[in-house]
Protein backbone atom coordinates (compact mmCIF):
# COMPACT_ATOMS: atom_id res chain seq x y z
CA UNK A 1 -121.13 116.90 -33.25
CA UNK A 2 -123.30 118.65 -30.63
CA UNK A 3 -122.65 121.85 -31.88
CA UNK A 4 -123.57 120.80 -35.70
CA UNK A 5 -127.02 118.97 -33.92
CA UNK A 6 -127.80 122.63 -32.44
CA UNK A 7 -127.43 124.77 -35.16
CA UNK A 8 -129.07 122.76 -37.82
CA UNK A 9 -131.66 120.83 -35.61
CA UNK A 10 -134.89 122.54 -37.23
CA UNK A 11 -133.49 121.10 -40.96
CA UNK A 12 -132.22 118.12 -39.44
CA UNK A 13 -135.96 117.47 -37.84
CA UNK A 14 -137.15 118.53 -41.50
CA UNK A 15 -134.58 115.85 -43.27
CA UNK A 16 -135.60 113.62 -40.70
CA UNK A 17 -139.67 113.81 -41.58
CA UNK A 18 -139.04 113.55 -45.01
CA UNK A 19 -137.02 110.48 -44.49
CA UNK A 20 -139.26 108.94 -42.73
CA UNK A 21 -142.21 109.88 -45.32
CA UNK A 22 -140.22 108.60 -48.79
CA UNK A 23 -139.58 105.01 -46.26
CA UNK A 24 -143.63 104.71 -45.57
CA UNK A 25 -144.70 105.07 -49.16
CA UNK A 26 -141.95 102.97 -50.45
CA UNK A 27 -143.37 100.45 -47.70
CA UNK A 28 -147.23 101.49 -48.56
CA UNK A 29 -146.37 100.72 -52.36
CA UNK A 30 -144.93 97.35 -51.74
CA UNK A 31 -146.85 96.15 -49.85
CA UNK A 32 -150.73 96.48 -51.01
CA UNK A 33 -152.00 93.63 -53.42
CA UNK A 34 -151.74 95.02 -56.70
CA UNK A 35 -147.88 96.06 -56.28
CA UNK A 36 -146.89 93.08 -57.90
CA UNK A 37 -147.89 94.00 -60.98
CA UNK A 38 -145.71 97.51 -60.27
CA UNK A 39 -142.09 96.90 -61.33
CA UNK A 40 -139.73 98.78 -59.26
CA UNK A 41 -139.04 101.34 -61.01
CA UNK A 42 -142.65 102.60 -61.24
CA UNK A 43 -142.53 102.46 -57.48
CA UNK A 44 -140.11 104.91 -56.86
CA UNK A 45 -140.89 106.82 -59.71
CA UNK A 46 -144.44 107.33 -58.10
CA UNK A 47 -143.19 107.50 -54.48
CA UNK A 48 -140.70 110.21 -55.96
CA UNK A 49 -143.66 111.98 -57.60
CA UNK A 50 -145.47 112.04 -54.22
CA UNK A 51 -142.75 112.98 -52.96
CA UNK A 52 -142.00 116.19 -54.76
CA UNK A 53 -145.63 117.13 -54.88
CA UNK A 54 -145.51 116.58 -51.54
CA UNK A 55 -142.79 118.97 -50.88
CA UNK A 56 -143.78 121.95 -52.86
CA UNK A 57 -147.01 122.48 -51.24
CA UNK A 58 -145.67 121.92 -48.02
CA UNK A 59 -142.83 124.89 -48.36
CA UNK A 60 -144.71 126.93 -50.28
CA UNK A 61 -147.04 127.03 -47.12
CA UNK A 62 -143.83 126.79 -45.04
CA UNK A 63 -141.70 129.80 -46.57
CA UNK A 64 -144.37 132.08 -48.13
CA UNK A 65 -147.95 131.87 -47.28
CA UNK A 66 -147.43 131.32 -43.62
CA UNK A 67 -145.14 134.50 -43.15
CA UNK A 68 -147.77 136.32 -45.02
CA UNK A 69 -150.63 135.11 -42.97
CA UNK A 70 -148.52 135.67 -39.66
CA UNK A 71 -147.92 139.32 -41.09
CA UNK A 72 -151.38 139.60 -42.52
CA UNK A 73 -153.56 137.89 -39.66
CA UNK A 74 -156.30 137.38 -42.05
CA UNK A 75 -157.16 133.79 -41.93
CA UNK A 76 -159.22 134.37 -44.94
CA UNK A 77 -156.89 135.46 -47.34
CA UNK A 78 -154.62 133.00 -46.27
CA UNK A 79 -157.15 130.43 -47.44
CA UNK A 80 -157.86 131.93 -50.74
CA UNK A 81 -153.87 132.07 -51.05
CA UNK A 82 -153.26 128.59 -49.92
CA UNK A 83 -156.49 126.86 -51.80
CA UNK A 84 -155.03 128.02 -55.69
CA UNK A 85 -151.38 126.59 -55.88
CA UNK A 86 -152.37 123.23 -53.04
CA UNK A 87 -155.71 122.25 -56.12
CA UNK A 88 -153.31 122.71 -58.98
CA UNK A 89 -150.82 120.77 -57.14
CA UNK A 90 -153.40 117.92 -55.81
CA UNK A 91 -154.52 117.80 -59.21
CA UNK A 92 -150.69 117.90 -60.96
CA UNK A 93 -149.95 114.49 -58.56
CA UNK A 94 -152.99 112.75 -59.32
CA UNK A 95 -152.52 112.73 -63.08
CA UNK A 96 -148.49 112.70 -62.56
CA UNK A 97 -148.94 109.03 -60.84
CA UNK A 98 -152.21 107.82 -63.39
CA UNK A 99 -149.57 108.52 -66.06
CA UNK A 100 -146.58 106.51 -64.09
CA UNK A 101 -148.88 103.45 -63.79
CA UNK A 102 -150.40 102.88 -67.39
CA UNK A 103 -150.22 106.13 -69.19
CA UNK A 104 -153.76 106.64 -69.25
CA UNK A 105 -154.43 103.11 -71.16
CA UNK A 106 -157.35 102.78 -69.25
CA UNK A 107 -159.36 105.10 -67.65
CA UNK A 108 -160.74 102.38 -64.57
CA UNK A 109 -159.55 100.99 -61.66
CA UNK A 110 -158.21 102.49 -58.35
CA UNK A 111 -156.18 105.39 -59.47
CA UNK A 112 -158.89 106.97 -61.46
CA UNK A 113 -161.40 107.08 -58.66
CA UNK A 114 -163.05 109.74 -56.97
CA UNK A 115 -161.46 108.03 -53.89
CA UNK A 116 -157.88 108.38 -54.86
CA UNK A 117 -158.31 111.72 -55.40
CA UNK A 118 -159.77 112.52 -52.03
CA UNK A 119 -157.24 110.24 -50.49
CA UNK A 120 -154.54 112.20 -52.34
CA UNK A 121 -155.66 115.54 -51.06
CA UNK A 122 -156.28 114.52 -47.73
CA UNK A 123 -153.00 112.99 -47.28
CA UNK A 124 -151.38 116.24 -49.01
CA UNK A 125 -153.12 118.60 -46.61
CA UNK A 126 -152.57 116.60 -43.41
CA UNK A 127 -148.64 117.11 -44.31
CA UNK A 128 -148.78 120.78 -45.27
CA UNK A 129 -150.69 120.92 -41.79
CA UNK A 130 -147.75 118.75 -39.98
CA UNK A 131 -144.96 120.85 -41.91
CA UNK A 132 -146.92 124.17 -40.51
CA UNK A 133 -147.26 122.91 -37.19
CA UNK A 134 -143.37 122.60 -37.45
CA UNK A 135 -142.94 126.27 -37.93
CA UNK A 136 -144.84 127.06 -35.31
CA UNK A 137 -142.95 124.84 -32.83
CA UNK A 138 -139.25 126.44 -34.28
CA UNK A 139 -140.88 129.90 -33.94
CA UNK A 140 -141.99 129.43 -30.28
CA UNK A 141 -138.90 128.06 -29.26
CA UNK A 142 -136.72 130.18 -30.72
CA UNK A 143 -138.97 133.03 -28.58
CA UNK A 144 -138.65 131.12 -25.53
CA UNK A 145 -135.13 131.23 -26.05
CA UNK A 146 -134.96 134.89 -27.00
CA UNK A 147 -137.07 135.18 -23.61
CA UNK A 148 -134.16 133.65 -21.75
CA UNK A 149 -131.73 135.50 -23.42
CA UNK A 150 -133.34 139.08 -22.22
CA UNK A 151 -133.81 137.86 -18.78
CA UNK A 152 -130.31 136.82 -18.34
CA UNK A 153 -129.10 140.48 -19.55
CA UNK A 154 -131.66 141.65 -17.23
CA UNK A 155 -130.16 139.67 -14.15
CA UNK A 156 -126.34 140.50 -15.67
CA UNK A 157 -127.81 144.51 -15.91
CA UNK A 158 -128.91 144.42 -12.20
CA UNK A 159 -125.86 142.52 -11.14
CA UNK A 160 -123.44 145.12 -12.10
CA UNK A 161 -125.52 148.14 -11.32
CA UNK A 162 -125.82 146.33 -7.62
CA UNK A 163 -121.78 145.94 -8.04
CA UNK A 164 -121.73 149.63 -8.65
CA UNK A 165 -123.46 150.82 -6.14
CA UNK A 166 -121.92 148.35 -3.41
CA UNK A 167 -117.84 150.19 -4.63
CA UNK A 168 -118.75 153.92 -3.85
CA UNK A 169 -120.25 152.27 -0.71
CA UNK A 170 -117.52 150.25 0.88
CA UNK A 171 -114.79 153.40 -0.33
CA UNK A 172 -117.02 156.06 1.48
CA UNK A 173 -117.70 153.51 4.20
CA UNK A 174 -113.61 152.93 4.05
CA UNK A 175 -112.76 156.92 4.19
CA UNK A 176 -115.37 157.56 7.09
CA UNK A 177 -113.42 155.11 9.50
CA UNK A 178 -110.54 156.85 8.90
CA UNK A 179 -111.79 160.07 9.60
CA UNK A 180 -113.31 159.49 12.74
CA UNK A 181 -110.11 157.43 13.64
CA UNK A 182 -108.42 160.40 12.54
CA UNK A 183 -110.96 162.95 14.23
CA UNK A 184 -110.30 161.17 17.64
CA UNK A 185 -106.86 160.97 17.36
CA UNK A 186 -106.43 157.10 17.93
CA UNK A 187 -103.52 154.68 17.72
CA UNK A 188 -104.86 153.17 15.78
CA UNK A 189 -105.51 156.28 12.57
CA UNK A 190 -101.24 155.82 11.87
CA UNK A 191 -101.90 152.25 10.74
């Protein structure tokens, strides 16, 4: 079970966000004072909409614009790239869940508000930003790992070349005593 934990902890933490996420806006939906007139199934249908929205700006930035920004280093055109697809998809949720809850019957109220689409955004770029954050955090421990890694080789590398040089030592060490026992003709050169 450890083993399964370690390899897929970075989706796991992912899975585990996401979980999390879908549980607060089921809660969020339920719970303000004009859910009661939502049935159930428009709940989840919106949370679900939120949800997916949700999702593909979030790995779009995750997979794709990030690399290209850490390749690029031109915060810039990392903007420009990011500010296209995350307005189409702001905008794609915002009439996605104004359809869900009347099918544009009428054109007042909450949903059609300036506010809700503010709200919307702001809630959709705070998540990209949490979802990028959690790159960063797998990238720089996977390098502090990789760090480890290379010193241990390092101290492994200068271990055995201290090995090697301590063997021709003790043999030529080794031979010397016997030639000098030899040399002198000691007792003790025979044994």
């Amino acid at each position: 079970m450890q083993g399964y934990i370690q390899r897929n902890r970075v989706f796991l933490l992912h899975l585990s966000f996401w979980v999390v996420y879908v549980f607060f806006l089921v809660y969020q939906m339920t719970n303000r004072p004009h859910s009661r007139e939502l049935e159930i199934e428009k709940v989840f249908l919106f949370v679900f909409t939120q949800l997916i929205f949700t999702l593909l700006i979030s790995y779009l930035n995750y997979f794709v614009l990030l690399p290209r920004f850490l390749i690029r280093k031109n915060v810039w055109w990392y903007l420009v790239e990011f500010i296209f697809p995350f307005s189409i998809l702001v905008a794609g949720r915002v009439h996605a869940q104004r359809y869900l809850i009347d099918g544009y019957t009428h054109k007042e109220g909450y949903f059609y508000s300036d506010l809700h689409t503010v709200q919307t955004g702001s809630i959709m770029l705070f998540i990209v930003i949490f979802v990028g954050m959690l790159r960063f955090a797998v990238d720089w421990f996977e390098l502090e790992a990789k760090k480890k890694e290379v010193e241990n080789e390092r101290l492994t590398t200068e271990l055995n070349f201290l090995k090697a040089q301590i063997n021709p030592h003790f043999l030529f060490n080794t031979l010397n005593n016997l030639y000098y026992l030899v040399f002198t003709k000691a007792d003790n050169a025979t044994e």
